[in-house]
PDB file of N, CA and C in Angstrom:
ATOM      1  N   UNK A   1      36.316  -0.110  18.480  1.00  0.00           N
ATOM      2  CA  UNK A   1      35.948   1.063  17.712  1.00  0.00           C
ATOM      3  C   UNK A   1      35.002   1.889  18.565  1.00  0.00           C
ATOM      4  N   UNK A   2      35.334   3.151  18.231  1.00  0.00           N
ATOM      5  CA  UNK A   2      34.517   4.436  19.743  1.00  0.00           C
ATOM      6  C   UNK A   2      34.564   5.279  18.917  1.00  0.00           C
ATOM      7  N   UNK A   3      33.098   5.995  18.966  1.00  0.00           N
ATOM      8  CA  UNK A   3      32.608   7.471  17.983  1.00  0.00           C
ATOM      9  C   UNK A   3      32.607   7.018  16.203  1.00  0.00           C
ATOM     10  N   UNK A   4      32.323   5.657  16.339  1.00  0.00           N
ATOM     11  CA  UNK A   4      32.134   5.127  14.593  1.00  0.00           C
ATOM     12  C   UNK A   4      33.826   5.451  14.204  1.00  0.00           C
ATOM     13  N   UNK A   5      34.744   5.397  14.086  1.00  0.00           N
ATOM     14  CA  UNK A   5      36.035   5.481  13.736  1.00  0.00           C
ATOM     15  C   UNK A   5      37.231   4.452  14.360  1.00  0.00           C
ATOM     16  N   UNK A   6      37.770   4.215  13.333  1.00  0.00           N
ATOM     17  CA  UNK A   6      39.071   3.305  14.503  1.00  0.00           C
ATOM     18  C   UNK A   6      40.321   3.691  13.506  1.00  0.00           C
ATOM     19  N   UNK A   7      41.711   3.922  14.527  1.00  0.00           N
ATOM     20  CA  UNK A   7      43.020   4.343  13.968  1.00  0.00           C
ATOM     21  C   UNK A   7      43.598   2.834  13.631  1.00  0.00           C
ATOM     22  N   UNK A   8      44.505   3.137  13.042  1.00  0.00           N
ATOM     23  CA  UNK A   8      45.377   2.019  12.764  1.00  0.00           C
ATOM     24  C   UNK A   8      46.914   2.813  12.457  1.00  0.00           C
ATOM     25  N   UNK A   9      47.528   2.453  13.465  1.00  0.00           N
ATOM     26  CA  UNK A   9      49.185   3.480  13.668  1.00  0.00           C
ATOM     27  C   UNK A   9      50.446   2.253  13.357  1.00  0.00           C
ATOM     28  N   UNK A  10      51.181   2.379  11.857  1.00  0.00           N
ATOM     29  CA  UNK A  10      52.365   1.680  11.694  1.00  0.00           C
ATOM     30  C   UNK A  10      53.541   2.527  10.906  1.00  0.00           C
ATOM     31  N   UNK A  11      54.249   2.447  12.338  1.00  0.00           N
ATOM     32  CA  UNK A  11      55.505   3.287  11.802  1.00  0.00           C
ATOM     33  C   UNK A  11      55.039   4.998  11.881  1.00  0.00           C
ATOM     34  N   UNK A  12      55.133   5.831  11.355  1.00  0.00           N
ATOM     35  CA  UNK A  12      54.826   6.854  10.765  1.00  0.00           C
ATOM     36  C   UNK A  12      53.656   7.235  10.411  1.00  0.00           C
ATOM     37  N   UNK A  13      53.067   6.405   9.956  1.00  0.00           N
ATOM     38  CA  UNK A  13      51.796   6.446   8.908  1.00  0.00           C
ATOM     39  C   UNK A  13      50.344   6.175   9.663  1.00  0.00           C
ATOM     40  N   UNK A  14      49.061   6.743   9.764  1.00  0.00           N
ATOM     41  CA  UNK A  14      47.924   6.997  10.782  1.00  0.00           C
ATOM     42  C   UNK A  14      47.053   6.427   9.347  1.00  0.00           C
ATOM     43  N   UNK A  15      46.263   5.778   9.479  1.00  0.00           N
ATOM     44  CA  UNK A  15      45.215   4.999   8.857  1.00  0.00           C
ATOM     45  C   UNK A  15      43.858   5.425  10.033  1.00  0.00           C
ATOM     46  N   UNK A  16      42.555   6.043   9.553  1.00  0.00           N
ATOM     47  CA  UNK A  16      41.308   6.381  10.807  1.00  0.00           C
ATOM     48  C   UNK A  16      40.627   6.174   9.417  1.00  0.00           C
ATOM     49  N   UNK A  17      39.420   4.757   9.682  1.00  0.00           N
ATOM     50  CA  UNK A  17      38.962   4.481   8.821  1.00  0.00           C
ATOM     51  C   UNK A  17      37.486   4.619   9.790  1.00  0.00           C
ATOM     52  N   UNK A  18      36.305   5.101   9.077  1.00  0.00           N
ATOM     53  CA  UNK A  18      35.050   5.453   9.435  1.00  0.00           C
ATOM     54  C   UNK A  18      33.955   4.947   9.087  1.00  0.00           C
ATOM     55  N   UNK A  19      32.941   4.309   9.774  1.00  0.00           N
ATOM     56  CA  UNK A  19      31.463   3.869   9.007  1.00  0.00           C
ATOM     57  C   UNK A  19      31.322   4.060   7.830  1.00  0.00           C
ATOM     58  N   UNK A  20      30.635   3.502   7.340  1.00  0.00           N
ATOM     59  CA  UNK A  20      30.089   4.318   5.479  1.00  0.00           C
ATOM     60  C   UNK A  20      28.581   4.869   6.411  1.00  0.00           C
ATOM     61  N   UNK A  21      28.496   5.906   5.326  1.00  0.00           N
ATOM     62  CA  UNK A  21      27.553   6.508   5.600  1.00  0.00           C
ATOM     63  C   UNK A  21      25.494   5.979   4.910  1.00  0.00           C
ATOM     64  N   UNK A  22      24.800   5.766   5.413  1.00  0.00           N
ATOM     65  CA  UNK A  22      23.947   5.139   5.072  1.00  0.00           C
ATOM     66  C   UNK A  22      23.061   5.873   4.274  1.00  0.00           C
ATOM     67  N   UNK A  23      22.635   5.508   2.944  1.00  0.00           N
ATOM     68  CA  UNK A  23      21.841   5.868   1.600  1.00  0.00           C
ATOM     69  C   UNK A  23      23.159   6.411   1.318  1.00  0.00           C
ATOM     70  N   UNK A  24      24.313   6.805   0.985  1.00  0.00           N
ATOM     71  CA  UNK A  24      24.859   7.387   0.016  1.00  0.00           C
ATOM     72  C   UNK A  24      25.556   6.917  -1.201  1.00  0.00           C
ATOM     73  N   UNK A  25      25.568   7.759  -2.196  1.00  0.00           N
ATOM     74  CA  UNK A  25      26.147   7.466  -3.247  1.00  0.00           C
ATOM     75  C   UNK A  25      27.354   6.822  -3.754  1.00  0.00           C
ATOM     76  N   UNK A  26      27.636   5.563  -4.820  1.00  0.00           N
ATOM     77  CA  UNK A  26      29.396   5.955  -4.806  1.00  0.00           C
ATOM     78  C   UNK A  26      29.866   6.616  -5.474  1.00  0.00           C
ATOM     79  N   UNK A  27      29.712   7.916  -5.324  1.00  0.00           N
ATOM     80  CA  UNK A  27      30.630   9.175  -5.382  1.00  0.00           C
ATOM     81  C   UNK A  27      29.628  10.220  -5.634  1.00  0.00           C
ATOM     82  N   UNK A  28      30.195  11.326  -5.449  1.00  0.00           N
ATOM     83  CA  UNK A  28      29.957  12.693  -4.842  1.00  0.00           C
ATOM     84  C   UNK A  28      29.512  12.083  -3.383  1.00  0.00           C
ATOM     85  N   UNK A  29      29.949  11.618  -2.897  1.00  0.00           N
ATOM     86  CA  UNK A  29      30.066  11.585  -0.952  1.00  0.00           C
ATOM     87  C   UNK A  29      31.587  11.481  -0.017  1.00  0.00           C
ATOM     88  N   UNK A  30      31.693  11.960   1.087  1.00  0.00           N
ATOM     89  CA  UNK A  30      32.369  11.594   2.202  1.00  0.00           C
ATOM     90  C   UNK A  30      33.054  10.230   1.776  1.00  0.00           C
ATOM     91  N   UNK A  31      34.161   9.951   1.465  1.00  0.00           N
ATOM     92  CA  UNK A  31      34.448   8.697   1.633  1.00  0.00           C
ATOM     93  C   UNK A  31      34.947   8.258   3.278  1.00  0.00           C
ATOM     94  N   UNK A  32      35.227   9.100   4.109  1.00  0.00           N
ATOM     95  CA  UNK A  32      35.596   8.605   5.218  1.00  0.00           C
ATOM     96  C   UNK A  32      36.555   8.359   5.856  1.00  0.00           C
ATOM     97  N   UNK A  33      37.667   8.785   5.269  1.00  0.00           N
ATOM     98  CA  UNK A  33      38.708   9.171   5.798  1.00  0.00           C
ATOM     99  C   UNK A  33      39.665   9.874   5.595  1.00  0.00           C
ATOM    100  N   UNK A  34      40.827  10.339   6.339  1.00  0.00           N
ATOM    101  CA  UNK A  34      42.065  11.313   6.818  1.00  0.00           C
ATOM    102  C   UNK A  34      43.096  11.422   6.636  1.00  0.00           C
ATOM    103  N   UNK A  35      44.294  11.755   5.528  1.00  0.00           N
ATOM    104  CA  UNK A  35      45.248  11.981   5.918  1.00  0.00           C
ATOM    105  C   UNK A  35      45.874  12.870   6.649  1.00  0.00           C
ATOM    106  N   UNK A  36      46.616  12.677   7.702  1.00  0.00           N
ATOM    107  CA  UNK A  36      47.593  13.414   8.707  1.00  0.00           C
ATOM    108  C   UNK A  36      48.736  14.292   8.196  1.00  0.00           C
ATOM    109  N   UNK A  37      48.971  15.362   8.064  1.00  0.00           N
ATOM    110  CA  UNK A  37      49.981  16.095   7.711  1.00  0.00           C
ATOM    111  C   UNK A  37      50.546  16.660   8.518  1.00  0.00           C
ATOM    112  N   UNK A  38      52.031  16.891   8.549  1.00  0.00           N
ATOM    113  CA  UNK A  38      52.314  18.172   9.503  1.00  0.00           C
ATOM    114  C   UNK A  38      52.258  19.215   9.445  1.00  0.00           C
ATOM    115  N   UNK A  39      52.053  20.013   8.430  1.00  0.00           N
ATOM    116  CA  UNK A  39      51.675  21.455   8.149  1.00  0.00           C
ATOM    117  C   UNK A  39      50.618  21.225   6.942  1.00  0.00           C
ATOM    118  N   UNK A  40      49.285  21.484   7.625  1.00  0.00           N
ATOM    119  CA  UNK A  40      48.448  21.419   6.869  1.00  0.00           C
ATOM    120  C   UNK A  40      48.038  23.079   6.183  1.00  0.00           C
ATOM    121  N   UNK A  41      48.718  24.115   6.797  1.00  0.00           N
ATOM    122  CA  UNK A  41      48.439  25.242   6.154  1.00  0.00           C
ATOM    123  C   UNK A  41      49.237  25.252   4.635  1.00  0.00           C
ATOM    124  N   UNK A  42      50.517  24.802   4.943  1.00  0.00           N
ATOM    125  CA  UNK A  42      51.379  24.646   3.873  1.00  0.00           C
ATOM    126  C   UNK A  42      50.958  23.769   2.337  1.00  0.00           C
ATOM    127  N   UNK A  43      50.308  22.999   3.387  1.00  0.00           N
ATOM    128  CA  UNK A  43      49.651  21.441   1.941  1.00  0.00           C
ATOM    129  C   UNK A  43      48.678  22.772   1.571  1.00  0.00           C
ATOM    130  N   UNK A  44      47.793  23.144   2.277  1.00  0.00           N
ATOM    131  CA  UNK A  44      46.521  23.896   2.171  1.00  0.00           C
ATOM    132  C   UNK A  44      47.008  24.761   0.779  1.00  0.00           C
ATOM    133  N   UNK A  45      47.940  25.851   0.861  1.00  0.00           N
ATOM    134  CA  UNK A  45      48.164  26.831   0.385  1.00  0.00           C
ATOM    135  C   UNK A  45      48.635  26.566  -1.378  1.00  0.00           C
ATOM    136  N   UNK A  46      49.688  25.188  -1.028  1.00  0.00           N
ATOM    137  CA  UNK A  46      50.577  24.396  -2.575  1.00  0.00           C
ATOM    138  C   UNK A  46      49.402  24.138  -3.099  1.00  0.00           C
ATOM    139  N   UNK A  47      48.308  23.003  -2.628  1.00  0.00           N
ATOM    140  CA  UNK A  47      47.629  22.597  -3.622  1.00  0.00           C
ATOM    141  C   UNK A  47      46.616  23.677  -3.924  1.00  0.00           C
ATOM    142  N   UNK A  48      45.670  24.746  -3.299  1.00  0.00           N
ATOM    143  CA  UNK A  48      44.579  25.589  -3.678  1.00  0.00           C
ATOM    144  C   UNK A  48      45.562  26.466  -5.161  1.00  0.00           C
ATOM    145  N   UNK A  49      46.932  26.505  -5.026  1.00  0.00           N
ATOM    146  CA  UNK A  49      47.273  27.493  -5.999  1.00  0.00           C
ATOM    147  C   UNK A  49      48.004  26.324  -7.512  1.00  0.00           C
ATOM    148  N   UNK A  50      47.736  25.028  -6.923  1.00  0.00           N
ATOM    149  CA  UNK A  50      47.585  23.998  -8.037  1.00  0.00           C
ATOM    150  C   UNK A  50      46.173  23.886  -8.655  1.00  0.00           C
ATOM    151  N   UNK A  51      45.339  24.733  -8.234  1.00  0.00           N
ATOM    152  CA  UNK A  51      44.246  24.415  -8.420  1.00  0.00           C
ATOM    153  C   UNK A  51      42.693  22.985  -7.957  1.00  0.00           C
ATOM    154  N   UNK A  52      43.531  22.566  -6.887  1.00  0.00           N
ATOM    155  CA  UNK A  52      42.924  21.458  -6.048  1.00  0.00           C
ATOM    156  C   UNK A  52      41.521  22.230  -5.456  1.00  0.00           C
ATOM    157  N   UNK A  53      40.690  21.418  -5.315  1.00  0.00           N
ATOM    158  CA  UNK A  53      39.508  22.244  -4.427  1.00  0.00           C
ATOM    159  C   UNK A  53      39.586  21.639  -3.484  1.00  0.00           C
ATOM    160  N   UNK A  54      38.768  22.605  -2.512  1.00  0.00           N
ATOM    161  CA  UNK A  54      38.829  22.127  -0.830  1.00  0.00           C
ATOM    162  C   UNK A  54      36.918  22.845  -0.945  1.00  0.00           C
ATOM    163  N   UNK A  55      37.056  22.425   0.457  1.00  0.00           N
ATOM    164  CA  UNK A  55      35.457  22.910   1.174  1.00  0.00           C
ATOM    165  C   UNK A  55      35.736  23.976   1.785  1.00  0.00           C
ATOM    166  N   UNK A  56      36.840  24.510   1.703  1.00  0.00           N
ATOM    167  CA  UNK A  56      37.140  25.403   2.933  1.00  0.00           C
ATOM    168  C   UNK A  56      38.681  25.655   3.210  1.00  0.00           C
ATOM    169  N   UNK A  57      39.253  26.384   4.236  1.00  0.00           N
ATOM    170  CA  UNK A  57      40.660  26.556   4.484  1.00  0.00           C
ATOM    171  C   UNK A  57      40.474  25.310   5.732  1.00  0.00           C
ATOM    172  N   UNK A  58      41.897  25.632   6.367  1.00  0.00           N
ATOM    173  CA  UNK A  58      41.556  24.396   7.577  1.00  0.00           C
ATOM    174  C   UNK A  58      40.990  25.256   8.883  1.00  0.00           C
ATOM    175  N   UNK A  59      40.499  24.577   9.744  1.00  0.00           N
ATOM    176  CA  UNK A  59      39.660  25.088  10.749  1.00  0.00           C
ATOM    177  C   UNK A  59      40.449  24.179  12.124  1.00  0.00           C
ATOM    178  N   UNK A  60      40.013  24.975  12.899  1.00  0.00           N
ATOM    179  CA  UNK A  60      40.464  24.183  14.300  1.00  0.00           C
ATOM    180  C   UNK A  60      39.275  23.553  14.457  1.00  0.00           C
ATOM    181  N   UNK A  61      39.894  22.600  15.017  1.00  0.00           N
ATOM    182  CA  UNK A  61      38.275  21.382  15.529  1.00  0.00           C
ATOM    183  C   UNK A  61      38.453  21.118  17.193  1.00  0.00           C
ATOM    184  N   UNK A  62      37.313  20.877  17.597  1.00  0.00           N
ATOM    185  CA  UNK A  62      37.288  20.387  19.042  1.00  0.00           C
ATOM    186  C   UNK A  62      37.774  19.835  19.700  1.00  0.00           C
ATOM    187  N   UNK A  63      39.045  19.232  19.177  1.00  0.00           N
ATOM    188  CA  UNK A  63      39.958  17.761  19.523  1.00  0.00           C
ATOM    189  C   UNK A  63      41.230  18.845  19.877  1.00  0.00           C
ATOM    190  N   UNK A  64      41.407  19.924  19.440  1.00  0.00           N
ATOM    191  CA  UNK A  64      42.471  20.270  19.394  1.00  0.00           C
ATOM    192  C   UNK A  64      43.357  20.665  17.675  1.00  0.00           C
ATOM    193  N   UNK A  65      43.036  19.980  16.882  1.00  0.00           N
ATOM    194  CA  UNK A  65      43.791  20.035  15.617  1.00  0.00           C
ATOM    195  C   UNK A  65      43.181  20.655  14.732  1.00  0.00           C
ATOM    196  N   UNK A  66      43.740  20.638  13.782  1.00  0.00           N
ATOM    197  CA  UNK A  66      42.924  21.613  12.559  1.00  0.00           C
ATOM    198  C   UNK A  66      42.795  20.251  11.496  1.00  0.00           C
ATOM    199  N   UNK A  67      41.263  21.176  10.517  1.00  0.00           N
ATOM    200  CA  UNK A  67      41.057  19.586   9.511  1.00  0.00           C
ATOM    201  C   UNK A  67      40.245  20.855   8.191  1.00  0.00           C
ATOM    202  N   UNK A  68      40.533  20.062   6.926  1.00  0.00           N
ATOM    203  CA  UNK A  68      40.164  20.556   6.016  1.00  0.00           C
ATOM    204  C   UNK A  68      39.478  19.363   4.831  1.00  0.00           C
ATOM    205  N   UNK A  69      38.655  19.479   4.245  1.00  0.00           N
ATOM    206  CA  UNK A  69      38.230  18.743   2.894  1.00  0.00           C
ATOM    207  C   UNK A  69      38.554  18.923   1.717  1.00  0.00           C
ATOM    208  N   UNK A  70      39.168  18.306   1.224  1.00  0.00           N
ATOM    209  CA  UNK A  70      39.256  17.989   0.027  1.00  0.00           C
ATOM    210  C   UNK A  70      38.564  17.585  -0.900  1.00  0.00           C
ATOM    211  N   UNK A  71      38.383  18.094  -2.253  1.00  0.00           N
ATOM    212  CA  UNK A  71      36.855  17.315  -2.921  1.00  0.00           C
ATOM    213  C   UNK A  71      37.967  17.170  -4.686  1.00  0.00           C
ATOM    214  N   UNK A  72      37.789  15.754  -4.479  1.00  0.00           N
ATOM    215  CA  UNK A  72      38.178  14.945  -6.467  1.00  0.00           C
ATOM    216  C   UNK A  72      37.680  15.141  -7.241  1.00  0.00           C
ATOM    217  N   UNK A  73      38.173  14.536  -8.036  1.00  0.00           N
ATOM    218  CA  UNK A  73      37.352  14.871  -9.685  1.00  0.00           C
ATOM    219  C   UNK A  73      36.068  14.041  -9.616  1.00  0.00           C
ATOM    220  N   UNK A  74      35.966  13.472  -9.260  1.00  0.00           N
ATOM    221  CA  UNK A  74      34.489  12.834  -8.886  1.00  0.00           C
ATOM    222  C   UNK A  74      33.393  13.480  -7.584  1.00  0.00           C
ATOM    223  N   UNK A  75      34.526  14.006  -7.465  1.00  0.00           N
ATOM    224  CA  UNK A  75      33.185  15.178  -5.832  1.00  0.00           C
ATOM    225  C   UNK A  75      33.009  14.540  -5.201  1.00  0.00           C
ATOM    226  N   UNK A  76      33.794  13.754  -4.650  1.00  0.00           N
ATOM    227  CA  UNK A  76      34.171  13.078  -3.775  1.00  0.00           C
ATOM    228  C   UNK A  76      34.950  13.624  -2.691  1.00  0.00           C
ATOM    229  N   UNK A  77      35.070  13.369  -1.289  1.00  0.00           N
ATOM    230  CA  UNK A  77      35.677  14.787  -0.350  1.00  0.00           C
ATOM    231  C   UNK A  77      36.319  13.694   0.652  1.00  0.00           C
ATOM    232  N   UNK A  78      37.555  14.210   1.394  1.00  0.00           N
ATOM    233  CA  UNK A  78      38.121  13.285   2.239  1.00  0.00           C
ATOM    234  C   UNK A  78      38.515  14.453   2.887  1.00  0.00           C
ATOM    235  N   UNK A  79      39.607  13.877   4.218  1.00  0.00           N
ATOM    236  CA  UNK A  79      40.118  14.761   4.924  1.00  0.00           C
ATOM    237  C   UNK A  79      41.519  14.956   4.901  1.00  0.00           C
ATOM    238  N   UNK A  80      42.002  16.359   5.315  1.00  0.00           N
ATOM    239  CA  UNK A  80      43.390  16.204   5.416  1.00  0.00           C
ATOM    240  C   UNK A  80      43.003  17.123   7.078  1.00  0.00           C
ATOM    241  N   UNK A  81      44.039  16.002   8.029  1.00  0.00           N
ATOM    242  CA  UNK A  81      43.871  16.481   9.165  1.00  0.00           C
ATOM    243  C   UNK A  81      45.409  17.182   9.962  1.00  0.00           C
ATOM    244  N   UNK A  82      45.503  17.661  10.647  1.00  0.00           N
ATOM    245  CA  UNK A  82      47.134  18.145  11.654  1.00  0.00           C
ATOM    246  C   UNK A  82      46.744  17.933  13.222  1.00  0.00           C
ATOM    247  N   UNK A  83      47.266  17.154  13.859  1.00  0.00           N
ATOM    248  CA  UNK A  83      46.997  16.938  15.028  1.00  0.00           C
ATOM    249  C   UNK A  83      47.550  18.070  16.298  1.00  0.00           C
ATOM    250  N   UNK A  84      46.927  17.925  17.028  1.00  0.00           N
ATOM    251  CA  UNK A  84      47.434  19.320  18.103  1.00  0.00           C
ATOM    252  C   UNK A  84      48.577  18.850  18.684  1.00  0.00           C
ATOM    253  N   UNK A  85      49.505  20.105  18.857  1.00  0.00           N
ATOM    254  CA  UNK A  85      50.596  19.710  19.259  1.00  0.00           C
ATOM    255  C   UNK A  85      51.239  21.296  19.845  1.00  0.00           C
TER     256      UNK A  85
END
């Protein structure tokens, strides 16, 4: 494990599970991890007009890919990520 994160790749499917974060709550926090999409503008756009909340639209990140948050009915926030390509 490198940068507090480790992948786990079977088949198709990307598992990046992350530290817990120290003093926080269980819930309204970061739970810590990512799902991978291939068009995350598309997920972006279906669910905001389902009424889903996000933190934001998606953003390009430093890695190359774009990543957005998601926040539950508990305010709780995860990621939906798109890898560069």
């Amino acid at each position: 494990m490198s940068e507090g994160y480790i992948v786990f790749q079977i088949d198709n499917a990307q598992l990046l599970l992350e530290l817990e974060e120290k003093g926080e709550f269980e819930s309204a926090r970061f739970l810590g991890f990512s799902i991978e999409v291939s068009n995350i503008l598309q997920l972006y756009n279906t669910l905001t007009e389902r009424g889903v909340l996000f933190t934001g639209p998606p953003e390009k990140q430093s890695w190359g890919g774009l990543m957005t948050h998601i926040i539950d009915c508990n305010e709780n926030t995860f990621s939906f990520i798109q890898g560069s390509s």
